[in-house]
Each structure stands twice: as structure tokens, then as C-alpha cells.
Protein backbone atom coordinates (compact mmCIF):
# COMPACT_ATOMS: atom_id res chain seq x y z
CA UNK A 1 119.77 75.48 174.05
CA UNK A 2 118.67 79.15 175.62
CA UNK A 3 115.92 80.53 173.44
CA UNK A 4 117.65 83.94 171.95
CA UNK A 5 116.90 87.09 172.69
CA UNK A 6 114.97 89.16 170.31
CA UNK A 7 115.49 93.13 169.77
CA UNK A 8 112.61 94.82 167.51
CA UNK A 9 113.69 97.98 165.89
CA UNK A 10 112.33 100.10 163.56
CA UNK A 11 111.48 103.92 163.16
CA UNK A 12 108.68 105.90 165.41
CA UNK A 13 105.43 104.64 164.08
CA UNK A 14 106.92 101.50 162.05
CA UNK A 15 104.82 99.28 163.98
CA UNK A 16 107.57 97.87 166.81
CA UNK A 17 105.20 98.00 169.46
CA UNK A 18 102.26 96.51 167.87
CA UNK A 19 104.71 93.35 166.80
CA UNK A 20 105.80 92.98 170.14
CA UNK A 21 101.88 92.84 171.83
CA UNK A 22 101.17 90.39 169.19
CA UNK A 23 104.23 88.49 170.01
CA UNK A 24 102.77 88.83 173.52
CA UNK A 25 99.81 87.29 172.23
CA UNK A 26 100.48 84.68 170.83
CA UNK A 27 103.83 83.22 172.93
CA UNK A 28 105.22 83.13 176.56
CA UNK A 29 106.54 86.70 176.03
CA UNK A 30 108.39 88.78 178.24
CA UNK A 31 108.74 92.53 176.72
CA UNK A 32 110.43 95.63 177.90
CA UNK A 33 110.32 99.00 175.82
CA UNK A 34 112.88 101.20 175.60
CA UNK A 35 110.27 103.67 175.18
CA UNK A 36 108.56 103.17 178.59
CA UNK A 37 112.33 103.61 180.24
CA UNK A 38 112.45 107.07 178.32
CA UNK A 39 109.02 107.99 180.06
CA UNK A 40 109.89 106.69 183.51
CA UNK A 41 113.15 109.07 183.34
CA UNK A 42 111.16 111.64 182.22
CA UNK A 43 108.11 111.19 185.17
CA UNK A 44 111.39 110.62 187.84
CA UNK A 45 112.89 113.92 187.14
CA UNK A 46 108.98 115.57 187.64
CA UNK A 47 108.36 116.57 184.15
CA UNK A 48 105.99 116.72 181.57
CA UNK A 49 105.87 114.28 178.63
CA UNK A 50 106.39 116.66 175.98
CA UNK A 51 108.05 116.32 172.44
CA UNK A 52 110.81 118.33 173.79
CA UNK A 53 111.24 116.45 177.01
CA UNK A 54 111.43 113.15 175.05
CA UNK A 55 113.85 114.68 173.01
CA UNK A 56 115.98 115.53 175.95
CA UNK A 57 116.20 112.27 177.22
CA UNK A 58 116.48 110.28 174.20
CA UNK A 59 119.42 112.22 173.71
CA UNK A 60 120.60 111.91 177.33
CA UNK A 61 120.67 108.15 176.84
CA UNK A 62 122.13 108.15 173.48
CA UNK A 63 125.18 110.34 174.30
CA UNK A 64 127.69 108.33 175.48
CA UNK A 65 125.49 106.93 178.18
CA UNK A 66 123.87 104.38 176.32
CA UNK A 67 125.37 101.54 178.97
CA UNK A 68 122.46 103.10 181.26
CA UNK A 69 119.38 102.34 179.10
CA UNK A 70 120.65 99.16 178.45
CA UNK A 71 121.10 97.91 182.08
CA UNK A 72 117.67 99.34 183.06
CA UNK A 73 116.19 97.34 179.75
CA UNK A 74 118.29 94.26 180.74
CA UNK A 75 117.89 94.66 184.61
CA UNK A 76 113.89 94.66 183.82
CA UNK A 77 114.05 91.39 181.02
CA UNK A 78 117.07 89.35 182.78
CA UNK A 79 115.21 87.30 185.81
CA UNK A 80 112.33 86.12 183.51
CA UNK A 81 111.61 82.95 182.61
CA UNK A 82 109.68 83.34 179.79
CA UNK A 83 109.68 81.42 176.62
CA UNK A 84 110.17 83.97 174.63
CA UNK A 85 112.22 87.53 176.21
CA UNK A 86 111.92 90.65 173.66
CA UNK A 87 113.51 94.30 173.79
CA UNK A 88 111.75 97.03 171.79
CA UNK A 89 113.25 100.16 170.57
CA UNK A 90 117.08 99.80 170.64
CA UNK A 91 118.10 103.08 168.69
CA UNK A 92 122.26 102.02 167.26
CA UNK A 93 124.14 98.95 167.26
CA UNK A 94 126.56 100.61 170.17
CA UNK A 95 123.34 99.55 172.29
CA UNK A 96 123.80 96.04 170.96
CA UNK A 97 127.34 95.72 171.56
CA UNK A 98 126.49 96.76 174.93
CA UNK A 99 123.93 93.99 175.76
CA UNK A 100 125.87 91.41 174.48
CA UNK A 101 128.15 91.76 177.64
CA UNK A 102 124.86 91.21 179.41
CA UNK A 103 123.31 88.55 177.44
CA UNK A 104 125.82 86.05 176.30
CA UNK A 105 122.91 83.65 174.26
CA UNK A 106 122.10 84.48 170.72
CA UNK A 107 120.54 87.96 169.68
CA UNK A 108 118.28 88.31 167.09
CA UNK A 109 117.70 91.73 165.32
CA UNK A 110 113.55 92.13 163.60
CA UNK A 111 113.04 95.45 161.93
CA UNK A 112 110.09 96.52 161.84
CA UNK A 113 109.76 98.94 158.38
CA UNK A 114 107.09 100.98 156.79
CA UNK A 115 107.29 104.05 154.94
CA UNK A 116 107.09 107.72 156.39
CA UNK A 117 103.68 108.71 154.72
CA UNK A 118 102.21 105.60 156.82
CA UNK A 119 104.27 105.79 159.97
CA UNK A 120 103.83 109.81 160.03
CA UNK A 121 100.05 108.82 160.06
CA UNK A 122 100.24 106.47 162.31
CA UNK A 123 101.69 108.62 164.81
CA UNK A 124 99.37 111.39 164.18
CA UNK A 125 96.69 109.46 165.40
CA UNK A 126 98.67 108.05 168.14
CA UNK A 127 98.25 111.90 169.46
CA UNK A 128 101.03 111.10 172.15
CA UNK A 129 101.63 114.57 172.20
CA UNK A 130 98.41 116.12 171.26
CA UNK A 131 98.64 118.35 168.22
CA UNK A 132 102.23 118.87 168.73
CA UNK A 133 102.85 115.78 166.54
CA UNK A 134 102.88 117.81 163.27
CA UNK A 135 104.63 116.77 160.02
CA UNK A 136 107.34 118.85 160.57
CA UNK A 137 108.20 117.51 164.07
CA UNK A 138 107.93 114.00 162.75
CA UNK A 139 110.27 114.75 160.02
CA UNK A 140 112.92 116.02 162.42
CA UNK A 141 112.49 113.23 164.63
CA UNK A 142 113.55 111.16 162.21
CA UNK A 143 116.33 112.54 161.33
CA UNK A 144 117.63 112.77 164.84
CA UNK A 145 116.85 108.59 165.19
CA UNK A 146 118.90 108.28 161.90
CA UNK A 147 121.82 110.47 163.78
CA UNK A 148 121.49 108.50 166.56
CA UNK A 149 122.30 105.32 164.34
CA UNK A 150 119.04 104.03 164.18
CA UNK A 151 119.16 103.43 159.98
CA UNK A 152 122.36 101.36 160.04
CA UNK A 153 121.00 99.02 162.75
CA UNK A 154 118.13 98.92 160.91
CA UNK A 155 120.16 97.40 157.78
CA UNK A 156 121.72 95.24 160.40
CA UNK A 157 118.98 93.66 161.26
CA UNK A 158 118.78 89.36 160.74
CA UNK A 159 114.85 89.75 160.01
CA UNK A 160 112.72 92.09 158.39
CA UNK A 161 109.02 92.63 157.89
CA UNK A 162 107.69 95.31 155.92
CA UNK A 163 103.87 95.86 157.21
CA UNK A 164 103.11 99.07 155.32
CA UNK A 165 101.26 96.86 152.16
CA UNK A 166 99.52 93.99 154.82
CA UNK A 167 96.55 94.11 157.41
CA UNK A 168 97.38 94.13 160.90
CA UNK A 169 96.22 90.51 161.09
CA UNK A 170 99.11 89.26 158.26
CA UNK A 171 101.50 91.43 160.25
CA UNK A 172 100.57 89.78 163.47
CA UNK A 173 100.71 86.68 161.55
CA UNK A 174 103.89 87.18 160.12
CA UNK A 175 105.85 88.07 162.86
CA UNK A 176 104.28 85.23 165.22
CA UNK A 177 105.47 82.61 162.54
CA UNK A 178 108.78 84.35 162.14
CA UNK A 179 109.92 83.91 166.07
CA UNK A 180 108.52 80.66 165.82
CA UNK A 181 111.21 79.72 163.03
CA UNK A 182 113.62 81.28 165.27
CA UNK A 183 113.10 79.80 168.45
CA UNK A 184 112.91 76.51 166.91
CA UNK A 185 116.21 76.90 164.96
CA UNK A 186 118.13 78.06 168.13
């Protein structure tokens, strides 16, 4: 049987990315962010990568045109023949029900959680945007993801792993082993 597809969601600074190297790691891994297709949008239309810029786009691709992340994310995953193929980032289960007329194999949903105090720190020392990452900014960002429909995919998710209370290591460790169970019950 195919090997499923795995999405990784989870809010800015939750720890999606970091899940997804070690998955990278540690298996045949094939991953696209949805983050890196925001930033190529962004560098194609000769702009800066600002908070506001980001902003822009994110909400380009998450109104009504959500098909068009989702067929650059799929166009970039769909000819590999990894083990294991894994999309970070999706932002609302629309983008789901979009991929699935893509992908017709199993999808798995991980969410990746950890509470604002930690994520907002995370990020801060991330410095993506220099010292434009302030609380404030984080706070609102948030609240546009959960617009966007990130929180109910979220809670939609098959598999969660909370890695605000473990090392990096057990949350490396935990996530390998998890999409080990799942391959091997697919």
C-alpha cells in the first residue's frame, strides 16, 4: 500500500519545522513548506520580506485562492519517490479538502502544539524579521492564523505532540517513532 501523506500543522513557532528536519533526519523524507512558497511569492513579485509583506501574501493565498498554494505545494512533493512525503504549514482544512483531489492515498494530519509564552519566544529569537517580531505583532498574527482556520484544523488533526514540556531530543524522538507507527499501519 502507498505510504500516506503527512501534513504538519501547528501555530508560528509551535515547532512544525523543526519536526519536519528531524523527520528528515531520521527517514527517506521528502518536505515542502508552505512557508518557503509564501517567500518565493514574495521574492517573485521583487519585495522585501517584511511582517507586512508576509501578511499580504498569506492572505492572498488564503482568500479564496487557496487551490494555488496547494498545487505549487503538491506540484513540488508529487514526482518524489521518497519513503516518506511531508507538507508543512497547511493553514484550514479548505486546504485539505483541496489536496485530497490531488492526492488520492491516505492523509495524515500531526499538530504540532506548544503554548504562546514558548512559541512567542521562540520566534523572537528566530529574528525573521529583526526587531519587528514584537509581542504585539505575534499576538495579532495569531489571531489572523486562527481567522484563517488554522485552530479548527488544528483540533482536526489524527496526531498530536505537545513539545512545550520535552527537550528537543524527546520531540525529535517522538515524532520519528510516531510516523514510524504510521507508515507501518498504512
Amino acid at each position: 500500500m502507498k505510504n500516506p501523506l503527512i501534513l504538519i500543522v501547528g501555530m508560528p513557532g509551535s515547532g512544525k519545522s523543526f519536526a519536519a528536519q528531524a523527520l528528515k533526519k531520521h527517514l527517506s523524507t521528502k518536505v515542502v513548506e508552505t512557508g518557503d512558497i509564501v517567500r518565493e511569492e514574495i521574492k517573485s513579485r521583487g519585495w522585501k520580506y517584511t511582517p507586512e509583506t508576509s501578511k499580504k501574501i498569506r492572505h492572498y493565498f488564503h482568500s479564496g485562492r487557496e487551490n494555488l498554494i496547494i498545487k505549487r505545494a503538491w506540484d513540488k512533493i508529487k514526482k518524489s519517490n521518497r519513503k516518506v512525503r511531508v507538507i508543512v504549514g497547511f493553514r484550514c482544512l479548505k486546504e485539505v479538502e483541496i489536496l485530497r483531489k490531488h492526492f488520492k492515498g491516505k492523509i495524515v494530519i500531526i499538530a504540532i502544539k506548544a503554548p504562546f509564552k514558548i512559541r512567542a519566544e521562540r520566534e523572537r529569537k528566530r529574528k525573521r524579521f529583526g526587531k519587528s517580531e514584537s509581542l504585539e505583532y505575534l499576538k495579532k498574527r495569531d489571531k489572523d492564523e486562527i481567522r484563517i482556520g488554522e485552530k479548527s484544523l488544528i483540533d482536526h488533526a489524527d496526531y498530536s505532540i505537545s513539545n512545550s514540556n520535552i527537550t528537543k531530543t524527546q520531540t525529535e524522538a517522538s515524532i520519528v517513532k510516531l510516523v514510524k507507527k504510521i507508515i507501518k499501519q498504512a
